[in-house]
PDB file of N, CA and C in Angstrom:
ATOM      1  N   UNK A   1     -16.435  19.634   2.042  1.00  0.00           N
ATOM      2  CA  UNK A   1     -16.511  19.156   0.677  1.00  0.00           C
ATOM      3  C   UNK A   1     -17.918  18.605   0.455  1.00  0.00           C
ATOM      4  N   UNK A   2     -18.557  19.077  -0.516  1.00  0.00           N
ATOM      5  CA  UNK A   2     -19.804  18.627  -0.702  1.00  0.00           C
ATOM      6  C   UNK A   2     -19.746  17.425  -1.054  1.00  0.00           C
ATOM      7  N   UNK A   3     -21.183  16.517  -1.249  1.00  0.00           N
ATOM      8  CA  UNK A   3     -21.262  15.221  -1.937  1.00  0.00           C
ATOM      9  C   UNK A   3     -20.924  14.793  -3.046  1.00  0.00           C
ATOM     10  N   UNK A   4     -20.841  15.865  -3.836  1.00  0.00           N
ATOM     11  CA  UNK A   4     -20.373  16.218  -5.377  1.00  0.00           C
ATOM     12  C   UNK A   4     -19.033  16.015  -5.287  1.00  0.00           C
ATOM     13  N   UNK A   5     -18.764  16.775  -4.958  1.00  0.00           N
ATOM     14  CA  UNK A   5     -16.898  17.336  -5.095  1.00  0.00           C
ATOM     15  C   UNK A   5     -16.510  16.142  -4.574  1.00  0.00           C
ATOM     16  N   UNK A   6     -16.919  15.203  -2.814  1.00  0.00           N
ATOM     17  CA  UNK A   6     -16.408  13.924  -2.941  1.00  0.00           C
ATOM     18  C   UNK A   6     -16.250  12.681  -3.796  1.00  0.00           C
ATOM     19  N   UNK A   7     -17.694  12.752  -4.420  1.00  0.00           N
ATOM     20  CA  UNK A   7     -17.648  11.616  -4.956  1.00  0.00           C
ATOM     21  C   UNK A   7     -17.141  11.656  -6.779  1.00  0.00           C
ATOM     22  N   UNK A   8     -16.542  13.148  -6.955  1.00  0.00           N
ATOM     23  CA  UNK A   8     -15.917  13.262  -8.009  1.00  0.00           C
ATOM     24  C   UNK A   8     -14.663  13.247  -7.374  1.00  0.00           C
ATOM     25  N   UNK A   9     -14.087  13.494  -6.354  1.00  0.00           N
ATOM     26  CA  UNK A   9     -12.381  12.781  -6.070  1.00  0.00           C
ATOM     27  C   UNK A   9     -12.614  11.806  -6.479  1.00  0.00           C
ATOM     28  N   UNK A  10     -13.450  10.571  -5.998  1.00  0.00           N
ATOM     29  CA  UNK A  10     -13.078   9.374  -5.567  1.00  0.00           C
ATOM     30  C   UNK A  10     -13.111   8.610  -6.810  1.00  0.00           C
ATOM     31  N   UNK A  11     -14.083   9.564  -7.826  1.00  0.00           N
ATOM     32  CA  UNK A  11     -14.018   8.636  -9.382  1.00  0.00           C
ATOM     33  C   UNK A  11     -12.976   8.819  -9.956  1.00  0.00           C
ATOM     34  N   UNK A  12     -12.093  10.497  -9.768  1.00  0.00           N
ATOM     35  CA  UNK A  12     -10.400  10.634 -10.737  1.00  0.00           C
ATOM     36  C   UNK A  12      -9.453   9.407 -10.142  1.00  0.00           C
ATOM     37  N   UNK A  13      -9.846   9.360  -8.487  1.00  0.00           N
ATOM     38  CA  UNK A  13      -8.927   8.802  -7.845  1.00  0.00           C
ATOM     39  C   UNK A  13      -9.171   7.286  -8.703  1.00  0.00           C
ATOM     40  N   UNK A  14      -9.600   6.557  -8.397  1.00  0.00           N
ATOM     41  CA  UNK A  14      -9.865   5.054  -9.303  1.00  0.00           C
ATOM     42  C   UNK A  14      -9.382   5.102 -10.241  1.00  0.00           C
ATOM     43  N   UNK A  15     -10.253   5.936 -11.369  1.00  0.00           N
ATOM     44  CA  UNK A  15      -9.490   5.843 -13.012  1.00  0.00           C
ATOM     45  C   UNK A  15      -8.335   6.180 -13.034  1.00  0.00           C
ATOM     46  N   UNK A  16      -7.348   6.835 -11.886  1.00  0.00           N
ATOM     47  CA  UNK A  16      -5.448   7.249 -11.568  1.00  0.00           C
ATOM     48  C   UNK A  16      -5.363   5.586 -11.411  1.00  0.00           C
ATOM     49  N   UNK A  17      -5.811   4.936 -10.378  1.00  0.00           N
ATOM     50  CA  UNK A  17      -5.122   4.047  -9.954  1.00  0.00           C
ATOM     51  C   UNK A  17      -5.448   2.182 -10.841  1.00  0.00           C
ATOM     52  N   UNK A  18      -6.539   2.746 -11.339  1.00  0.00           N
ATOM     53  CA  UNK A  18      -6.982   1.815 -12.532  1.00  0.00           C
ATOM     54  C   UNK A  18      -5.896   1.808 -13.772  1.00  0.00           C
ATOM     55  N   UNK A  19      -5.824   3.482 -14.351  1.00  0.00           N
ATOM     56  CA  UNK A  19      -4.199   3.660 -15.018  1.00  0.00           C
ATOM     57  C   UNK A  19      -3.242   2.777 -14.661  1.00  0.00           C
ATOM     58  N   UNK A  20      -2.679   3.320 -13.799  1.00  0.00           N
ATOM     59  CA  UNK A  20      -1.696   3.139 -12.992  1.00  0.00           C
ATOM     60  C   UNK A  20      -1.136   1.626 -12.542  1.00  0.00           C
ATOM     61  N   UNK A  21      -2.638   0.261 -12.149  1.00  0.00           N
ATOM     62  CA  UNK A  21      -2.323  -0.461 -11.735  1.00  0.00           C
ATOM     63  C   UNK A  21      -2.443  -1.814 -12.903  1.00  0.00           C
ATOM     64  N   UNK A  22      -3.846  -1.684 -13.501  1.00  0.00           N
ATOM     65  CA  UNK A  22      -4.436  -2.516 -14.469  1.00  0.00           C
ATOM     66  C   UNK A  22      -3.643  -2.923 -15.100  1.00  0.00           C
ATOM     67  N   UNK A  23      -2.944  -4.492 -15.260  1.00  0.00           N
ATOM     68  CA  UNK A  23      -2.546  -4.735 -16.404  1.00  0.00           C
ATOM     69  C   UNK A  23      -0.912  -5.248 -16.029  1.00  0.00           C
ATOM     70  N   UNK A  24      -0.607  -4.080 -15.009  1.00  0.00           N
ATOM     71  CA  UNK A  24       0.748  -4.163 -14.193  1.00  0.00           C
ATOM     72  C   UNK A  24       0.938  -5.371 -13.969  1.00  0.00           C
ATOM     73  N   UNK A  25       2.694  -5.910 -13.935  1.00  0.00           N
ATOM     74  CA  UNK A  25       2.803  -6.648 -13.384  1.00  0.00           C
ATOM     75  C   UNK A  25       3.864  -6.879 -12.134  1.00  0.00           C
ATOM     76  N   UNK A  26       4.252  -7.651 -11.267  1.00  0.00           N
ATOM     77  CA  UNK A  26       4.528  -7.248 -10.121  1.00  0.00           C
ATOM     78  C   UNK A  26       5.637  -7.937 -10.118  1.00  0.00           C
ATOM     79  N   UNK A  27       6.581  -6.626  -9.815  1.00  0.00           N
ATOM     80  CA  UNK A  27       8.277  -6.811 -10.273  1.00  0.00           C
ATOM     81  C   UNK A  27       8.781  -7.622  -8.883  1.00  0.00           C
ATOM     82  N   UNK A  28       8.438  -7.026  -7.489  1.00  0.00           N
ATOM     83  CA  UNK A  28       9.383  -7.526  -6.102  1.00  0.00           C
ATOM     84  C   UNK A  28       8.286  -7.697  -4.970  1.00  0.00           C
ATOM     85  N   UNK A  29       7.881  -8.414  -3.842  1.00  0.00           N
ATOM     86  CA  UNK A  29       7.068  -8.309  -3.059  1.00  0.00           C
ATOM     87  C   UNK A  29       8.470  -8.610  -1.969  1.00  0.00           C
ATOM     88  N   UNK A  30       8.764  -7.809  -0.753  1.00  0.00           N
ATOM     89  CA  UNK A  30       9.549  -7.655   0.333  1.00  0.00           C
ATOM     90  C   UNK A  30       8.977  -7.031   1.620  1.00  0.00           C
ATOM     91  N   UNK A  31       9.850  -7.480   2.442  1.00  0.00           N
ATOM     92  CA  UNK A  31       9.282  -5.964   4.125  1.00  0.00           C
ATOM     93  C   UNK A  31      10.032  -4.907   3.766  1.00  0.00           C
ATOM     94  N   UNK A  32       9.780  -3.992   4.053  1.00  0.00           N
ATOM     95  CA  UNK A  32      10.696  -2.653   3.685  1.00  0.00           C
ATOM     96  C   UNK A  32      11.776  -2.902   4.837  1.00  0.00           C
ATOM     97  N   UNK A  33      12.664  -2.797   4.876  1.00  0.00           N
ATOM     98  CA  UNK A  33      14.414  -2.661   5.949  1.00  0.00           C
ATOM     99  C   UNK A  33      13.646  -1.680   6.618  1.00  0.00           C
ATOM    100  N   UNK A  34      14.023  -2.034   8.159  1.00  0.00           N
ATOM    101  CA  UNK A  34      14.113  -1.434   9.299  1.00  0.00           C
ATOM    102  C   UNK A  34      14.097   0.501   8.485  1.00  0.00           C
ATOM    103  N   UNK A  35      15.672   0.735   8.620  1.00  0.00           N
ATOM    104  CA  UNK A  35      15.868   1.988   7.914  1.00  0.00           C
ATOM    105  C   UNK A  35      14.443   2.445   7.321  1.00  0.00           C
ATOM    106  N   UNK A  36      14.326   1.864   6.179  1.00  0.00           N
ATOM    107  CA  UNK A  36      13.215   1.941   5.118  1.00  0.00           C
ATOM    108  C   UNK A  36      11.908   2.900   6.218  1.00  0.00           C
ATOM    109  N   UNK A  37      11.710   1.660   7.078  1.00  0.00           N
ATOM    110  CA  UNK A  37      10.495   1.774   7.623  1.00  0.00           C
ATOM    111  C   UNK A  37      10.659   3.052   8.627  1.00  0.00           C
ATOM    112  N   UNK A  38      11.754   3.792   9.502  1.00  0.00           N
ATOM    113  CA  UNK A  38      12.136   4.506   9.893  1.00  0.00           C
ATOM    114  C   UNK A  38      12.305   5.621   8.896  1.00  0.00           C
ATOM    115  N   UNK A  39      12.278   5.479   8.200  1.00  0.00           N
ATOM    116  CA  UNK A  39      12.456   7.116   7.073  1.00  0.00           C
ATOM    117  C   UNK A  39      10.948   7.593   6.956  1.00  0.00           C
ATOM    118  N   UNK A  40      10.061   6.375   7.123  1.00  0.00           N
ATOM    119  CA  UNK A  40       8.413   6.824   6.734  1.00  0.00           C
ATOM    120  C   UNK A  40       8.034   7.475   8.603  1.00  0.00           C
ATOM    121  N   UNK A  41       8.713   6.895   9.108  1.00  0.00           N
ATOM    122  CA  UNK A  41       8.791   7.372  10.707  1.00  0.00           C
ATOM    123  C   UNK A  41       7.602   6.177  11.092  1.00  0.00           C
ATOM    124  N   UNK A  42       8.498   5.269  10.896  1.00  0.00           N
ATOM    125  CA  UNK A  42       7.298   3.639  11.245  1.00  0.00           C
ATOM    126  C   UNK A  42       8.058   2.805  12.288  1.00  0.00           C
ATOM    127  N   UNK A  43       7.505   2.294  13.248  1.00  0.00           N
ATOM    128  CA  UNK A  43       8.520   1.387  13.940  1.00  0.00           C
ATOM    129  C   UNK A  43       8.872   0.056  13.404  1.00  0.00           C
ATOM    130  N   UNK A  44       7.130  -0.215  12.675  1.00  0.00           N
ATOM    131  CA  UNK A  44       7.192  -1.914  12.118  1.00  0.00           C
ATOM    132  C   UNK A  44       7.398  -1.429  10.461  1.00  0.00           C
ATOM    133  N   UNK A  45       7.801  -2.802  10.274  1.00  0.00           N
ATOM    134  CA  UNK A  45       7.818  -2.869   8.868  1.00  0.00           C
ATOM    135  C   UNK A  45       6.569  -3.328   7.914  1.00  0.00           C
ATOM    136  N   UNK A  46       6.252  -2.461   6.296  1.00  0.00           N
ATOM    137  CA  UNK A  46       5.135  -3.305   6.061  1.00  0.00           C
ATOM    138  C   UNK A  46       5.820  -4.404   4.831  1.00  0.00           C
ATOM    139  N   UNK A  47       4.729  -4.951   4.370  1.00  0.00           N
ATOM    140  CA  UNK A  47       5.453  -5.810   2.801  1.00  0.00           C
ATOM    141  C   UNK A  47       4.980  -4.207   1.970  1.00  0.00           C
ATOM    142  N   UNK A  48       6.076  -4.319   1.236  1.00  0.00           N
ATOM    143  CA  UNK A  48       6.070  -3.005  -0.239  1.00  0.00           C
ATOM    144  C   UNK A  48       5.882  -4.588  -1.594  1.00  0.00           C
ATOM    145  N   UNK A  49       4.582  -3.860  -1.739  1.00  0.00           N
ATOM    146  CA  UNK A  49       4.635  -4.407  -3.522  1.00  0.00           C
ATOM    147  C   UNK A  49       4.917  -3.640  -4.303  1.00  0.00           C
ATOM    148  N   UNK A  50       5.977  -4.204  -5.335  1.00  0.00           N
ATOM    149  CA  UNK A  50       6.684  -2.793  -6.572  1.00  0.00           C
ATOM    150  C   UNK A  50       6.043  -3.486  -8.231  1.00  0.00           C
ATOM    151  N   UNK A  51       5.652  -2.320  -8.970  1.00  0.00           N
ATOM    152  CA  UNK A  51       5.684  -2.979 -10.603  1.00  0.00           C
ATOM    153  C   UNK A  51       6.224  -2.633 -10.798  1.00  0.00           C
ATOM    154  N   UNK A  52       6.202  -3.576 -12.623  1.00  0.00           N
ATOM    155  CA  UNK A  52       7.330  -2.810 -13.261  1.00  0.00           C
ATOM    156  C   UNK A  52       7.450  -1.442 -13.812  1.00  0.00           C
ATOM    157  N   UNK A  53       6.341  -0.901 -13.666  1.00  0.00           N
ATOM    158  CA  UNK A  53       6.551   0.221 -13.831  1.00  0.00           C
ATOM    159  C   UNK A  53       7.105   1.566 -12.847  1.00  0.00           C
ATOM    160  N   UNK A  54       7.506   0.515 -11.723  1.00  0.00           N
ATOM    161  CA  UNK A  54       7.644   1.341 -10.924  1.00  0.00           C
ATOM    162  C   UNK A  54       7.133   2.383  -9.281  1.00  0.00           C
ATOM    163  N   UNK A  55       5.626   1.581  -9.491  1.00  0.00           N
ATOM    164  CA  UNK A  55       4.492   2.075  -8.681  1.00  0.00           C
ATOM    165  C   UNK A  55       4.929   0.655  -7.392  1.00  0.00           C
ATOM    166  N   UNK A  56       4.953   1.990  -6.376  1.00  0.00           N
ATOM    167  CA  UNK A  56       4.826   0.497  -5.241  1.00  0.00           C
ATOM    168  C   UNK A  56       3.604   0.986  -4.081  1.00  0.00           C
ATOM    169  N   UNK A  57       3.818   0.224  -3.381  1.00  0.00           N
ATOM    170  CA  UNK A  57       2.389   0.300  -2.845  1.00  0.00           C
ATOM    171  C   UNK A  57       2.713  -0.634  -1.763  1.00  0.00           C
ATOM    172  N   UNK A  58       2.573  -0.400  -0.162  1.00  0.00           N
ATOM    173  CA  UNK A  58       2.839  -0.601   1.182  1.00  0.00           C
ATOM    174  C   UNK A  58       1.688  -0.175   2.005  1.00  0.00           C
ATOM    175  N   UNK A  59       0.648  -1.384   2.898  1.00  0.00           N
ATOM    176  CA  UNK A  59      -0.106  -0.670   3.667  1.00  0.00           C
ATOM    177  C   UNK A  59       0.415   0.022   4.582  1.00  0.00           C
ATOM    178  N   UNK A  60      -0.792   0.942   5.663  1.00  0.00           N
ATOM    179  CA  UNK A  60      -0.525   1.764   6.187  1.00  0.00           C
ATOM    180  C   UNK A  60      -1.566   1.740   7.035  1.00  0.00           C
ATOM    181  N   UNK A  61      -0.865   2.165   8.713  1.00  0.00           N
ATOM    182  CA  UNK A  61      -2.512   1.758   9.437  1.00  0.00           C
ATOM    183  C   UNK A  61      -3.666   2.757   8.979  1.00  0.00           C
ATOM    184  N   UNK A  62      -3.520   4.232   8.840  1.00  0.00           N
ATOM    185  CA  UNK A  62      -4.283   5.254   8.650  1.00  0.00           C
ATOM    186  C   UNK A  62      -4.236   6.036   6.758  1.00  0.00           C
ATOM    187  N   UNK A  63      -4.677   6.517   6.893  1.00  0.00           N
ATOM    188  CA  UNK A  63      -4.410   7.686   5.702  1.00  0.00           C
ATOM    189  C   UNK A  63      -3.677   8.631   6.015  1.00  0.00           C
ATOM    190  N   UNK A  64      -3.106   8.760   7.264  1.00  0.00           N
ATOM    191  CA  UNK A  64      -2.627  10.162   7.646  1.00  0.00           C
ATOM    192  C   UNK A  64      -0.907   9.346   7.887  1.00  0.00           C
ATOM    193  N   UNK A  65      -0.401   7.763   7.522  1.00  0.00           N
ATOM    194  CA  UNK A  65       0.479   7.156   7.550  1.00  0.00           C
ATOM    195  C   UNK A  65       1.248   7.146   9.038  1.00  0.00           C
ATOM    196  N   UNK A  66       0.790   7.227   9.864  1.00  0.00           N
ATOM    197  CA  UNK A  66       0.637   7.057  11.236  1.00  0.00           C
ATOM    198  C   UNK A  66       1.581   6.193  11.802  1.00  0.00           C
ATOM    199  N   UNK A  67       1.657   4.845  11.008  1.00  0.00           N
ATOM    200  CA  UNK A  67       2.628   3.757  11.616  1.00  0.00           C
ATOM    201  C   UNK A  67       2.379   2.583  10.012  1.00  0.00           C
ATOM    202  N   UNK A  68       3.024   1.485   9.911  1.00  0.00           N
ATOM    203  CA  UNK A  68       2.728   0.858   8.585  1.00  0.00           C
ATOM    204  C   UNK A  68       1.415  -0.213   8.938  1.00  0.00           C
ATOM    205  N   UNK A  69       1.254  -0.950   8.287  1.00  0.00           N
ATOM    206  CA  UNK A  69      -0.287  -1.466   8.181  1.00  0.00           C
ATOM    207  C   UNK A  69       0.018  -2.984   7.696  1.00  0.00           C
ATOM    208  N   UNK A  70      -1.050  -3.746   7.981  1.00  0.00           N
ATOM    209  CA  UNK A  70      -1.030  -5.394   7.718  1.00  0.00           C
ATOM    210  C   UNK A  70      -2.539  -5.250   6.749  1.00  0.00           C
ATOM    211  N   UNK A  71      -2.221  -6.572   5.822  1.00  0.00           N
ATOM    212  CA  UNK A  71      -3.148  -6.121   5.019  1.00  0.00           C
ATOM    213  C   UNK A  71      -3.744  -7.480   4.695  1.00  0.00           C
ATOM    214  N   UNK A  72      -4.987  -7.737   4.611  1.00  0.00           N
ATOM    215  CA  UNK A  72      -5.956  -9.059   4.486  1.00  0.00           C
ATOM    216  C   UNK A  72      -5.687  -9.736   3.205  1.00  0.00           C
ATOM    217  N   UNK A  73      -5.872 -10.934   2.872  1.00  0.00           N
ATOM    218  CA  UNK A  73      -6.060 -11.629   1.562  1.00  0.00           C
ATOM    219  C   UNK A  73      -6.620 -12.662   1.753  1.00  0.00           C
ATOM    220  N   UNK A  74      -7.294 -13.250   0.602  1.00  0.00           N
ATOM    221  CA  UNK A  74      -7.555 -14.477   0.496  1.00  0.00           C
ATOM    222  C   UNK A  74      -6.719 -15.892   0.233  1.00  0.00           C
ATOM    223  N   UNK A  75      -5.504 -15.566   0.209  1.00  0.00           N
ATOM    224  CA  UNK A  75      -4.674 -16.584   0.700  1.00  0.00           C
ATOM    225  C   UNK A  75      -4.653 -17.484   1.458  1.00  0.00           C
ATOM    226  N   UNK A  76      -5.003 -18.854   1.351  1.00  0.00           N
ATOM    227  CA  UNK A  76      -5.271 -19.864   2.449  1.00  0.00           C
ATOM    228  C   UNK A  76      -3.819 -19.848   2.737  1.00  0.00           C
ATOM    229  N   UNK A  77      -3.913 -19.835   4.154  1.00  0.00           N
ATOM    230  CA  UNK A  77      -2.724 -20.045   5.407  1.00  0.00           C
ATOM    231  C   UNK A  77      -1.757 -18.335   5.514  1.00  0.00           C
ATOM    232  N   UNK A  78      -2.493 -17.664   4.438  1.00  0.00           N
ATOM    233  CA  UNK A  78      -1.654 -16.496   4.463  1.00  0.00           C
ATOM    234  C   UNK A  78      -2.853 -15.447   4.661  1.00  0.00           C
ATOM    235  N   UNK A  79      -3.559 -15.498   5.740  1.00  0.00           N
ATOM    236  CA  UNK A  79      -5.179 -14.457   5.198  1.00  0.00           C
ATOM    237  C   UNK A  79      -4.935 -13.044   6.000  1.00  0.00           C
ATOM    238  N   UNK A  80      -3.626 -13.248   6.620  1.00  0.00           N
ATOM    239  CA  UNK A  80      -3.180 -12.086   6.753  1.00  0.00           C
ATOM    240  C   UNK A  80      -1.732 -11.371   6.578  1.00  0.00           C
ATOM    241  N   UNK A  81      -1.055 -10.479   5.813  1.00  0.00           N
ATOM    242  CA  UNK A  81       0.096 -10.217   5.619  1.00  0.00           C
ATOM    243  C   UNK A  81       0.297  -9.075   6.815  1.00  0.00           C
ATOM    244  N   UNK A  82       1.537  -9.680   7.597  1.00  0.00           N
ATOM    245  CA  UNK A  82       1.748  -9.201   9.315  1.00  0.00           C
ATOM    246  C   UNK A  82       2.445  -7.809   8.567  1.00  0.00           C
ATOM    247  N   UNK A  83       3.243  -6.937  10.000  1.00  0.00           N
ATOM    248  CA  UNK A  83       3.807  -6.230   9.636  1.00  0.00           C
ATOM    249  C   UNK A  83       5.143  -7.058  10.492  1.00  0.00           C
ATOM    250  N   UNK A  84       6.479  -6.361  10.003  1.00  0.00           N
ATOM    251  CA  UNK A  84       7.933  -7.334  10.746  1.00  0.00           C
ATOM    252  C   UNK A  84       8.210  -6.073  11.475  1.00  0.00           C
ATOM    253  N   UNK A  85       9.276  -6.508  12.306  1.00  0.00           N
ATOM    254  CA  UNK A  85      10.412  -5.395  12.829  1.00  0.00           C
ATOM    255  C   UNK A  85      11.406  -6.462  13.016  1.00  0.00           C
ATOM    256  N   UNK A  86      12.477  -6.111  12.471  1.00  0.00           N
ATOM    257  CA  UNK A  86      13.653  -6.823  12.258  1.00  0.00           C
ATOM    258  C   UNK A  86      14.229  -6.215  14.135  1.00  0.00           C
TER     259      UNK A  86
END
């Protein structure tokens, strides 16, 4: 993929998820159930954030969804969200 063609994914990709996220507001924050996390073929569990529209969104260690993922914040005492296994 040329330099072009990448860096025109990566601008549709944003303005999708700029759509998509901007504005949203955030219906449930949970670990996904054991099960859950076993259907993605994960051993651990991650936190799934859902809006209301419906869009949820769960880290992941890789892009290729490999196993689930822990994810950083600026949350004092919370600066990292773990992954569980029930």
């Amino acid at each position: 993929m040329s330099r072009t063609e990448t860096e025109r994914l990566h601008e549709a990709t944003q303005r999708k998820l700029q759509r998509m996220l901007l504005g949203q507001k955030v219906e449930e924050i949970r670990w996904l159930t054991k099960e859950e996390a076993e259907e993605s073929g994960w051993y651990y569990q991650p936190i799934q954030i859902t809006f209301t529209n419906g869009v949820m969104l769960a880290p992941m260690s890789d892009d290729e969804g490999n196993e689930a993922g822990a994810m950083a914040t600026n949350i004092t005492g919370i600066e990292t969200i773990y992954v569980n296994r029930d």
